[in-house]
C-alpha atoms as a PDB file:
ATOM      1  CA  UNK A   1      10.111  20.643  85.283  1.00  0.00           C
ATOM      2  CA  UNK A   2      12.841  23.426  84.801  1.00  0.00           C
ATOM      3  CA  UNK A   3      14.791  24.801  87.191  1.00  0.00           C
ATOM      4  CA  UNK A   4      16.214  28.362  86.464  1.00  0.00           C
ATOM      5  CA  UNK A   5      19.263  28.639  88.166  1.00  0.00           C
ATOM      6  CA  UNK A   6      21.470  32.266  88.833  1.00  0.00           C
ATOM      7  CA  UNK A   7      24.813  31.852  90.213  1.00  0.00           C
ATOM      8  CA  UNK A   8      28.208  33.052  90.191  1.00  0.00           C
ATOM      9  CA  UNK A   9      30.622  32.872  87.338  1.00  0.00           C
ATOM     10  CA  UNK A  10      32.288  30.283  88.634  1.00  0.00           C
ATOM     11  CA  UNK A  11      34.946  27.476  86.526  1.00  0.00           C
ATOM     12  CA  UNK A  12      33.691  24.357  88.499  1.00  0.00           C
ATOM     13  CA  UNK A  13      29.646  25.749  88.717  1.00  0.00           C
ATOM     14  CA  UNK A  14      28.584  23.306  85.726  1.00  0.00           C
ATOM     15  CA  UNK A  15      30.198  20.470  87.206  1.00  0.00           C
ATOM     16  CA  UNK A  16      28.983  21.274  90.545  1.00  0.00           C
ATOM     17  CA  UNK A  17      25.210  21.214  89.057  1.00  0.00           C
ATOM     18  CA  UNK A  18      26.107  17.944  87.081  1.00  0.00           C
ATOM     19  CA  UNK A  19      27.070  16.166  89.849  1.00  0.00           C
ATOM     20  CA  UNK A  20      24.234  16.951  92.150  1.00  0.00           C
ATOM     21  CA  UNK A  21      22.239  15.454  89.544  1.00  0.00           C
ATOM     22  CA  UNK A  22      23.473  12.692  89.096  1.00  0.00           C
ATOM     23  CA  UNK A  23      24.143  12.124  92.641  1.00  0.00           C
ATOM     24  CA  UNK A  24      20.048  12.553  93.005  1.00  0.00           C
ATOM     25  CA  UNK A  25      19.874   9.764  90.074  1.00  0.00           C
ATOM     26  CA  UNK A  26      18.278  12.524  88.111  1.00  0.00           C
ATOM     27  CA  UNK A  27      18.450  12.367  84.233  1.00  0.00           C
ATOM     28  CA  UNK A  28      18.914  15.573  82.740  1.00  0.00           C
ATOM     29  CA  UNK A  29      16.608  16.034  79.582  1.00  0.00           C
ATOM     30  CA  UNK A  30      18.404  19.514  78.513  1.00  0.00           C
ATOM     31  CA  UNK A  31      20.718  21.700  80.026  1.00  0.00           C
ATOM     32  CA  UNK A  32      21.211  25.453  78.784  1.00  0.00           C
ATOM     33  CA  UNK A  33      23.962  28.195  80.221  1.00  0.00           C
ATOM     34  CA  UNK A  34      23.855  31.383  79.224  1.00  0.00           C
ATOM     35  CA  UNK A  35      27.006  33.814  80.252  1.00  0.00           C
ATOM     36  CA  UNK A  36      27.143  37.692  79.205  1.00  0.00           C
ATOM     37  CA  UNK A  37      30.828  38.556  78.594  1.00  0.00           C
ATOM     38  CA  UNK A  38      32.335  40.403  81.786  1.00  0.00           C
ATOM     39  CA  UNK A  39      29.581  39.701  83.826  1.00  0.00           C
ATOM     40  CA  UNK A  40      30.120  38.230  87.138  1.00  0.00           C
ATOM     41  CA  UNK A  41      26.649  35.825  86.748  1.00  0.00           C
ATOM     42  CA  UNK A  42      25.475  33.411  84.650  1.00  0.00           C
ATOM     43  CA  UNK A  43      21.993  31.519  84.263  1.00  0.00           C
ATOM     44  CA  UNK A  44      21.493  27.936  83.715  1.00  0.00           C
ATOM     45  CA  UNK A  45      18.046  25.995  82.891  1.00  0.00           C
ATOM     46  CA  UNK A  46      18.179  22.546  83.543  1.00  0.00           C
ATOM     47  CA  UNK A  47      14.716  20.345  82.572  1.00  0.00           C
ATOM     48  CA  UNK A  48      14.315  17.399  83.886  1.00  0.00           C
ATOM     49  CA  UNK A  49      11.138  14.698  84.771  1.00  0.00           C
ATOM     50  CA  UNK A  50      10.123  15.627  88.569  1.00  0.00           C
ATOM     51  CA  UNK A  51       7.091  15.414  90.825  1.00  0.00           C
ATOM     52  CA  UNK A  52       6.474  18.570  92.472  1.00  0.00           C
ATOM     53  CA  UNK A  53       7.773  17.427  95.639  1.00  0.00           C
ATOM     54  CA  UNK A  54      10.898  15.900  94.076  1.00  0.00           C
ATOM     55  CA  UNK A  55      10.961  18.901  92.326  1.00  0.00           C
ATOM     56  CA  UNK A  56      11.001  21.007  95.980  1.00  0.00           C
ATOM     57  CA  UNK A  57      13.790  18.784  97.126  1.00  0.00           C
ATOM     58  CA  UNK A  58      15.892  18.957  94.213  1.00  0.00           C
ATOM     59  CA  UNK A  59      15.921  23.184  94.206  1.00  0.00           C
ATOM     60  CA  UNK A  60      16.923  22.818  98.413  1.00  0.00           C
ATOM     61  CA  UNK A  61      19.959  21.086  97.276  1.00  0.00           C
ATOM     62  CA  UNK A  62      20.746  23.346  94.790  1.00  0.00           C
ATOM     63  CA  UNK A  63      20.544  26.258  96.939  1.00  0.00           C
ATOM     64  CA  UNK A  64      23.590  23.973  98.983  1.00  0.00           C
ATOM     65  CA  UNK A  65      25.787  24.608  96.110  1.00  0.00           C
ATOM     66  CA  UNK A  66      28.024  27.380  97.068  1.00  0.00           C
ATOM     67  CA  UNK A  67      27.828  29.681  93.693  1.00  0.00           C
ATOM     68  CA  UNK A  68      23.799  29.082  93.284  1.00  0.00           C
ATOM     69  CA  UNK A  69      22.194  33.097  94.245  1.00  0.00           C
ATOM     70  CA  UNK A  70      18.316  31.838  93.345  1.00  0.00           C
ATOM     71  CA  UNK A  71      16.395  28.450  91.982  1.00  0.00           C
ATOM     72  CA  UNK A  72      13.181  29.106  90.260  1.00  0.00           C
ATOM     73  CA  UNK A  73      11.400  26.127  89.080  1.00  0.00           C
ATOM     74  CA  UNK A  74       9.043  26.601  85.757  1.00  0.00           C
ATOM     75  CA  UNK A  75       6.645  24.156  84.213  1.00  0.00           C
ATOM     76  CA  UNK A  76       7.239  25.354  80.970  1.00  0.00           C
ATOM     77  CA  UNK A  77      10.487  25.122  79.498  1.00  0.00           C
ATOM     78  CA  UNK A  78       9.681  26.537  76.261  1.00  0.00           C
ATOM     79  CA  UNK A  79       9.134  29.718  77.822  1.00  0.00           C
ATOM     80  CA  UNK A  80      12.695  29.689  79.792  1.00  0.00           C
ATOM     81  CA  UNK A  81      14.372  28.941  76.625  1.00  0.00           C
ATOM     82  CA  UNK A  82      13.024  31.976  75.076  1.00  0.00           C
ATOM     83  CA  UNK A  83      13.948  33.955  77.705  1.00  0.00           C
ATOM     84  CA  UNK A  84      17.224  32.603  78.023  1.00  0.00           C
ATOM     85  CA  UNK A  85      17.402  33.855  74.370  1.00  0.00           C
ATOM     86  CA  UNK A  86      16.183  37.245  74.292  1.00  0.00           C
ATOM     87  CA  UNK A  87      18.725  37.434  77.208  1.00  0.00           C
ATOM     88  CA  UNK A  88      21.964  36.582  74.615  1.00  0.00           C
ATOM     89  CA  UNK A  89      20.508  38.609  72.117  1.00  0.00           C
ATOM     90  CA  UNK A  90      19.860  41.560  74.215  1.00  0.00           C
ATOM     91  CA  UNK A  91      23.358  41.255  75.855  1.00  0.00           C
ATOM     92  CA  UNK A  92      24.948  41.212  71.963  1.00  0.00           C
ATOM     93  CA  UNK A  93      23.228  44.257  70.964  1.00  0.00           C
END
């Protein structure tokens, strides 16, 4: 499961998203940020192994973390990478 996340440009958001993890005993199988320069957002995709309704419970406590605008979970995450790349190379054109 991936979980698209868009939230503030914040210093402390990755750690915040790390944490809540780990406090979930959740193993993160990739994690992926993508910031465009003077932008006030930023999108992360985090992929992890979750049941739909861990999966359900995991996005409600992201939404707790102050920075996090939206959660969108995916079951593909070869299709959020891609995006997450056209994104960069949109932003760099």
């Amino acid at each position: 499961m991936t979980f698209v996340i868009r939230a503030e440009n914040r210093a402390d958001l990755l750690a915040r998203v790390v944490l809540l993890f780990h406090r979930l005993n959740v193993e993160i199988d990739t994690l992926y940020m993508v910031r465009r320069r003077s932008s006030e957002t930023m999108r992360m995709s985090v992929t992890v192994e979750a049941k739909p309704d861990q999966a359900a419970r995991i996005a409600a406590h992201l939404y707790k973390v102050v920075q996090v605008t939206s959660v969108k979970t995916e079951r593909c995450a070869k299709k959020v990478l891609l995006e997450a790349l056209d994104d960069s190379l949109k932003a760099s054109r």
